[in-house]
C-alpha atoms as a PDB file:
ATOM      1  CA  UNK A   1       0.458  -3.571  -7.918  1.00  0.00           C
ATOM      2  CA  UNK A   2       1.889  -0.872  -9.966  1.00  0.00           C
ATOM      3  CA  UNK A   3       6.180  -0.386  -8.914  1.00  0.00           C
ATOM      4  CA  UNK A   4       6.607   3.294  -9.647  1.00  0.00           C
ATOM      5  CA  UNK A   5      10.207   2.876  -9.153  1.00  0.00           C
ATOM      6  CA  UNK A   6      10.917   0.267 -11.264  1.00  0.00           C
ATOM      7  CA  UNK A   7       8.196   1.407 -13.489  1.00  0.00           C
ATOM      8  CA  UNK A   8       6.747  -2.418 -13.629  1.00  0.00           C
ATOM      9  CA  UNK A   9       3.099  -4.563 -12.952  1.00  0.00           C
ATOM     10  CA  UNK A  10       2.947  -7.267 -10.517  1.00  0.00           C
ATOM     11  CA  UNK A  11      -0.402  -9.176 -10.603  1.00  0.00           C
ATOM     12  CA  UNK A  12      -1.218  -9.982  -6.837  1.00  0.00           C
ATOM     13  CA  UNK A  13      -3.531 -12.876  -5.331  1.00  0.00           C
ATOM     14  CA  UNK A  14      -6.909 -10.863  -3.848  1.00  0.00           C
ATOM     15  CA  UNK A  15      -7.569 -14.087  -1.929  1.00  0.00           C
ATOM     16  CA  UNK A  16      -4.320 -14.623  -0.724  1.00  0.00           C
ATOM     17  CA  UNK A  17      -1.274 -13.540   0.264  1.00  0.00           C
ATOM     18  CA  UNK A  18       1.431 -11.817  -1.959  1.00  0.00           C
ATOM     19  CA  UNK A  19       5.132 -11.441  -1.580  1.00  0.00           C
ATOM     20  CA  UNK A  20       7.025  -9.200  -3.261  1.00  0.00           C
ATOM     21  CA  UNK A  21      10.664  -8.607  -2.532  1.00  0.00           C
ATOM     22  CA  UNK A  22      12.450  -5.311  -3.470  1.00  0.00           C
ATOM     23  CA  UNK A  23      15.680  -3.547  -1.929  1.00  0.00           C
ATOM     24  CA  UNK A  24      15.567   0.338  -1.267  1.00  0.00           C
ATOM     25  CA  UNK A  25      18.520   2.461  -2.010  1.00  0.00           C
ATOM     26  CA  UNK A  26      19.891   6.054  -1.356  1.00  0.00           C
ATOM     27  CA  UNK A  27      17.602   7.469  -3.821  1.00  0.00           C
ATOM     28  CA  UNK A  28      14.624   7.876  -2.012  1.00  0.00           C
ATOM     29  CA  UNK A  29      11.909   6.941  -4.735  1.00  0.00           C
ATOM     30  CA  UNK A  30      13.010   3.413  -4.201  1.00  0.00           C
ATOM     31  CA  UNK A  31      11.324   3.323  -1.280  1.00  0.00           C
ATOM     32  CA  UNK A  32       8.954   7.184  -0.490  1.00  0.00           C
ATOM     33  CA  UNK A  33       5.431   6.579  -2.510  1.00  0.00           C
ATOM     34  CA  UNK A  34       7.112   3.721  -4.613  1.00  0.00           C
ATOM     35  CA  UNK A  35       4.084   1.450  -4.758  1.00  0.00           C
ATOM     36  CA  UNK A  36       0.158   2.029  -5.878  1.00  0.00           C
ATOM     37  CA  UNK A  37      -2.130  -0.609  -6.157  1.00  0.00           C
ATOM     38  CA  UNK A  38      -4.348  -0.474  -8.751  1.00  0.00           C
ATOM     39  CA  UNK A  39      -8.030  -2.396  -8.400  1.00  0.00           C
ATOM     40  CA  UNK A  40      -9.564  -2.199 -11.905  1.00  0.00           C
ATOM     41  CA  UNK A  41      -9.849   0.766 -14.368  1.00  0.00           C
ATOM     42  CA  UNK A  42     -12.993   2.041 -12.197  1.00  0.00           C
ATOM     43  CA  UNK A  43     -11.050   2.722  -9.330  1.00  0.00           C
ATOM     44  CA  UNK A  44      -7.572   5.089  -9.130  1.00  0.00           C
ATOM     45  CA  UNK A  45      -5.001   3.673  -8.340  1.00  0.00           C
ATOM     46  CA  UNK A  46      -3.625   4.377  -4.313  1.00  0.00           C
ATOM     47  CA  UNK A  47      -0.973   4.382  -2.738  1.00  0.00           C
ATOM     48  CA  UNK A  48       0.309   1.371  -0.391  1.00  0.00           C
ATOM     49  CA  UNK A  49       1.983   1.616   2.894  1.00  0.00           C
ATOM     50  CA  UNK A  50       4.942  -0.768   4.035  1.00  0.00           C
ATOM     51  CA  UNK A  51       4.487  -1.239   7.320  1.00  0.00           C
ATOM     52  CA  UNK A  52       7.638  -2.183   9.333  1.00  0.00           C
ATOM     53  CA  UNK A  53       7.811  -2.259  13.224  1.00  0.00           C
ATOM     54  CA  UNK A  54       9.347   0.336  15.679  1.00  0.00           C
ATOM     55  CA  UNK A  55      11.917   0.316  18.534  1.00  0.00           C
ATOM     56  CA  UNK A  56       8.887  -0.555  20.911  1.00  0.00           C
ATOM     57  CA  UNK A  57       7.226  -3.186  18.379  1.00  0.00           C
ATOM     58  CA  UNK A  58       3.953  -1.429  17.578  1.00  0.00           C
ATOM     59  CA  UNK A  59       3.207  -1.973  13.307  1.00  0.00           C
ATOM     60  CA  UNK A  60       3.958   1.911  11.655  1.00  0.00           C
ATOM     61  CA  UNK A  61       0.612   2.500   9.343  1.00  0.00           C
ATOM     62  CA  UNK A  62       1.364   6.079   8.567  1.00  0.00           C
ATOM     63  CA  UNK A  63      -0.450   5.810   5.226  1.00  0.00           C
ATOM     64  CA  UNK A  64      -2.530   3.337   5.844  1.00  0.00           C
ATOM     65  CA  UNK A  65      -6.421   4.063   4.695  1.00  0.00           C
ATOM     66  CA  UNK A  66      -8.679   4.074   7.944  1.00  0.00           C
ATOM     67  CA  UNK A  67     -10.988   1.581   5.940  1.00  0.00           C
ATOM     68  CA  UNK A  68      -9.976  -1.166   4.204  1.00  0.00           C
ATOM     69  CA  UNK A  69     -12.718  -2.290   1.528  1.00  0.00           C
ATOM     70  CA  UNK A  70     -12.857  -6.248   0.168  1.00  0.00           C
ATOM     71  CA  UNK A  71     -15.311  -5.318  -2.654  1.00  0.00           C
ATOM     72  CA  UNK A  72     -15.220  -8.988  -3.952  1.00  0.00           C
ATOM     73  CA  UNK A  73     -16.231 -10.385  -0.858  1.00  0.00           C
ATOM     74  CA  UNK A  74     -19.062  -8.382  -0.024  1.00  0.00           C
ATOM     75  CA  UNK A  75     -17.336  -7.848   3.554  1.00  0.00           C
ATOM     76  CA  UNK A  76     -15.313  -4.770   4.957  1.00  0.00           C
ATOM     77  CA  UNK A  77     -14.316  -3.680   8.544  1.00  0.00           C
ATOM     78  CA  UNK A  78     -13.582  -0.040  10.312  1.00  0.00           C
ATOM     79  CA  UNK A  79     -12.086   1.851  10.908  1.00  0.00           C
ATOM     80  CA  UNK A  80      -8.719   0.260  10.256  1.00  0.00           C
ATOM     81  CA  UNK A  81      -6.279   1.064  12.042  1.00  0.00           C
ATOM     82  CA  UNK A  82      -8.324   0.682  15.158  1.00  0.00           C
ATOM     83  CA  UNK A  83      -7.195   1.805  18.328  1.00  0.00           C
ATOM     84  CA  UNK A  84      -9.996   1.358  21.026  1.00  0.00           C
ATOM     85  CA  UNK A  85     -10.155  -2.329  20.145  1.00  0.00           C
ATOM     86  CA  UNK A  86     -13.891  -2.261  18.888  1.00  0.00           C
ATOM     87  CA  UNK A  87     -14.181  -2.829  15.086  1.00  0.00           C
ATOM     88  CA  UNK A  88     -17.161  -3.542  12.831  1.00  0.00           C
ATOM     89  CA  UNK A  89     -17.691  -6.206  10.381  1.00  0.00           C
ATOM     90  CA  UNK A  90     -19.843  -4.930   7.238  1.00  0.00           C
ATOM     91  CA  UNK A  91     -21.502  -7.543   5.841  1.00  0.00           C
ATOM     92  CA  UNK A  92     -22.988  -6.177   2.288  1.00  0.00           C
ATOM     93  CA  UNK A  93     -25.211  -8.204   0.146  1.00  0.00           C
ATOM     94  CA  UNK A  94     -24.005 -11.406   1.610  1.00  0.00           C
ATOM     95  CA  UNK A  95     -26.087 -15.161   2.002  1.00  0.00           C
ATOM     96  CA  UNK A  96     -27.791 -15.872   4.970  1.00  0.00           C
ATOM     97  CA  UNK A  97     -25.458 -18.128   6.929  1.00  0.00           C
ATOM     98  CA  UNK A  98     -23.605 -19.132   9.747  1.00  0.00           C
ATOM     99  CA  UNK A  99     -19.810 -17.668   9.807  1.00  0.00           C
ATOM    100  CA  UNK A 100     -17.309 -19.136  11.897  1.00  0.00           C
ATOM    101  CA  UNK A 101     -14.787 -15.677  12.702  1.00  0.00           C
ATOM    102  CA  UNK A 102     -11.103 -16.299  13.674  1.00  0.00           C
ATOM    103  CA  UNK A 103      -8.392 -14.004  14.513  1.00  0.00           C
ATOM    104  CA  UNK A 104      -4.803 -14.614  14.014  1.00  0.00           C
ATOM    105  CA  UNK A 105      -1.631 -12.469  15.118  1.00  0.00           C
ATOM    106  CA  UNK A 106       1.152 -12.056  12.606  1.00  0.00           C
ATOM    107  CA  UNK A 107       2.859 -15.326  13.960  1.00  0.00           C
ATOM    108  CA  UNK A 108      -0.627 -17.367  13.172  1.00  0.00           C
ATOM    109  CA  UNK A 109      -1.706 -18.066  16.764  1.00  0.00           C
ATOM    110  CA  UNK A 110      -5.328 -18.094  16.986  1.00  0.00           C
ATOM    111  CA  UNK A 111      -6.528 -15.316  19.241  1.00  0.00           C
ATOM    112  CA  UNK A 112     -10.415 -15.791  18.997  1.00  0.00           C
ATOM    113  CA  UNK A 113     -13.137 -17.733  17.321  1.00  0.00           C
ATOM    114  CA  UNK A 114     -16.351 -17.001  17.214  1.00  0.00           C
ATOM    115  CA  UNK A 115     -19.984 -17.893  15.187  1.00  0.00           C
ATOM    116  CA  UNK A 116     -21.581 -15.034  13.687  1.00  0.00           C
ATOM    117  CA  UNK A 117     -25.297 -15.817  12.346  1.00  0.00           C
ATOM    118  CA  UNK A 118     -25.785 -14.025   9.657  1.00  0.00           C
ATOM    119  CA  UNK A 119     -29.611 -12.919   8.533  1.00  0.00           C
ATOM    120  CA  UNK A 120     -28.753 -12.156   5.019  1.00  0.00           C
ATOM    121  CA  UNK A 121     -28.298  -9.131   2.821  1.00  0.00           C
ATOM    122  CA  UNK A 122     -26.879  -6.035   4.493  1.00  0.00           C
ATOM    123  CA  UNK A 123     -25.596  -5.716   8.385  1.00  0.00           C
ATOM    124  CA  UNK A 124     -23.154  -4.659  10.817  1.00  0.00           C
ATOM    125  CA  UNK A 125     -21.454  -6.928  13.869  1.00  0.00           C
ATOM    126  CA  UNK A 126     -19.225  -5.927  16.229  1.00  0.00           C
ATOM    127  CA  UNK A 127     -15.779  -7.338  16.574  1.00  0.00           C
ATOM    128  CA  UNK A 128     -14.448  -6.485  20.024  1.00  0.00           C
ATOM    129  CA  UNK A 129     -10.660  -6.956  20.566  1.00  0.00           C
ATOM    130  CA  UNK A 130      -9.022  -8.048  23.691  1.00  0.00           C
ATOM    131  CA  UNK A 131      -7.414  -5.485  25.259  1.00  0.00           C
ATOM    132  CA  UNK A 132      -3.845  -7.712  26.161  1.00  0.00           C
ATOM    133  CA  UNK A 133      -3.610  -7.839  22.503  1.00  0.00           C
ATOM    134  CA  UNK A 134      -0.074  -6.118  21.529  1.00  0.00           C
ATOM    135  CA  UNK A 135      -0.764  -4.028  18.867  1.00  0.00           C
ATOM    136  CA  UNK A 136      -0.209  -5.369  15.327  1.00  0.00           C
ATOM    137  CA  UNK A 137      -1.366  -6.162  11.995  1.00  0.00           C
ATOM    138  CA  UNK A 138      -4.143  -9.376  12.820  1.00  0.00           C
ATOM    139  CA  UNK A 139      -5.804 -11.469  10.145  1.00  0.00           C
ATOM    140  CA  UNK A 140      -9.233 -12.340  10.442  1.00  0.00           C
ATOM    141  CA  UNK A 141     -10.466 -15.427   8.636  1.00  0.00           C
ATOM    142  CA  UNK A 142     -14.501 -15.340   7.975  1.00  0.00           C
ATOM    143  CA  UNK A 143     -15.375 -18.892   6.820  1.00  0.00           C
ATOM    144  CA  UNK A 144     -19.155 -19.928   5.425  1.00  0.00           C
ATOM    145  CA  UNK A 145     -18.821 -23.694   5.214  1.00  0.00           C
ATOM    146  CA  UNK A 146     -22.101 -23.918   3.629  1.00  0.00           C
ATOM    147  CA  UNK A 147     -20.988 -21.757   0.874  1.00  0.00           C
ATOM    148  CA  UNK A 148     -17.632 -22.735   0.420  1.00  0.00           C
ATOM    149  CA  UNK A 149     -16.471 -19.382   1.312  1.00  0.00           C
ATOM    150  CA  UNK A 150     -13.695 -18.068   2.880  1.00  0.00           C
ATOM    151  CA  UNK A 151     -13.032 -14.159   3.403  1.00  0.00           C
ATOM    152  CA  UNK A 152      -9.567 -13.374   4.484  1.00  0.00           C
ATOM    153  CA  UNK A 153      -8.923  -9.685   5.686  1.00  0.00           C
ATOM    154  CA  UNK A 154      -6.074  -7.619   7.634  1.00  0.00           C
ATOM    155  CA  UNK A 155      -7.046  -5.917  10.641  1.00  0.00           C
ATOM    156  CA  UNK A 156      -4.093  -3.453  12.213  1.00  0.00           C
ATOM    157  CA  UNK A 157      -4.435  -2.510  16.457  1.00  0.00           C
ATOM    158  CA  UNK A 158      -2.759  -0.039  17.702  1.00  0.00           C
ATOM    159  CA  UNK A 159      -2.667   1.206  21.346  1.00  0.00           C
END
């Protein structure tokens, strides 16, 4: 993640999460199109939206891309944000296999679990959301246990 600001490199976890603390100021550049993230010299670098919640608690992702790619994983969902609570899960190139699919809100309560049986190579599934979910950013856990695999991903809802 490339601080434009501060003019400075943080290395971030792909697989994980990353936390990385900074304080804006008057100046606006400490905080207006401050961060890119780069992926590798084949890809330019974009920028990456903070997301911070409103007077009425619904996440802010002006500037967030409406699809969010994993490219090591094989696995990506759209679009993202989504707003009529059906998403799809793009499985590319991935082993034939049984995935176990759970969905966590931003506190880490479970929302939904499900088995996906995957045929192999390259397909789409879709990932209906319950509609009493309050919008918000939702991580989504796809687990092979066969493979050893985990895939973690971010999933923002809004209304």
């Amino acid at each position: 993640m490339k601080d434009n600001y501060l003019n400075t490199s943080t290395e971030i976890n792909l697989h994980d999460t990353t936390l990385y603390s900074f304080t804006p100021n008057t100046d606006t550049l400490s905080y207006r199109n401050r961060f890119m993230l780069v992926l590798n010299k084949h890809f330019a670098a974009m920028p990456v939206a903070v997301t911070k919640l409103t007077n009425q608690n619904k996440p802010d992702v002006s500037g967030v891309s409406k699809s969010i790619t994993v490219k090591e994983s094989g696995v990506h969902i759209y679009p993202n944000p989504v707003s009529d609570r059906k998403a799809m899960l793009h499985f590319n190139n991935i082993d034939k296999g049984i995935y176990a699919i759970t969905i966590y809100n931003s506190t880490g309560q479970k929302m939904a679990s499900q088995l996906l049986h995957h045929t192999g190579g390259d397909n789409l599934y879709t990932l209906m959301l319950d509609t009493s979910w309050p919008p918000e950013i939702y991580a989504i856990n796809i687990a092979n246990e066969d493979a050893k695999q985990i895939i973690n991903l971010r999933l923002v809802v809004t209304e």
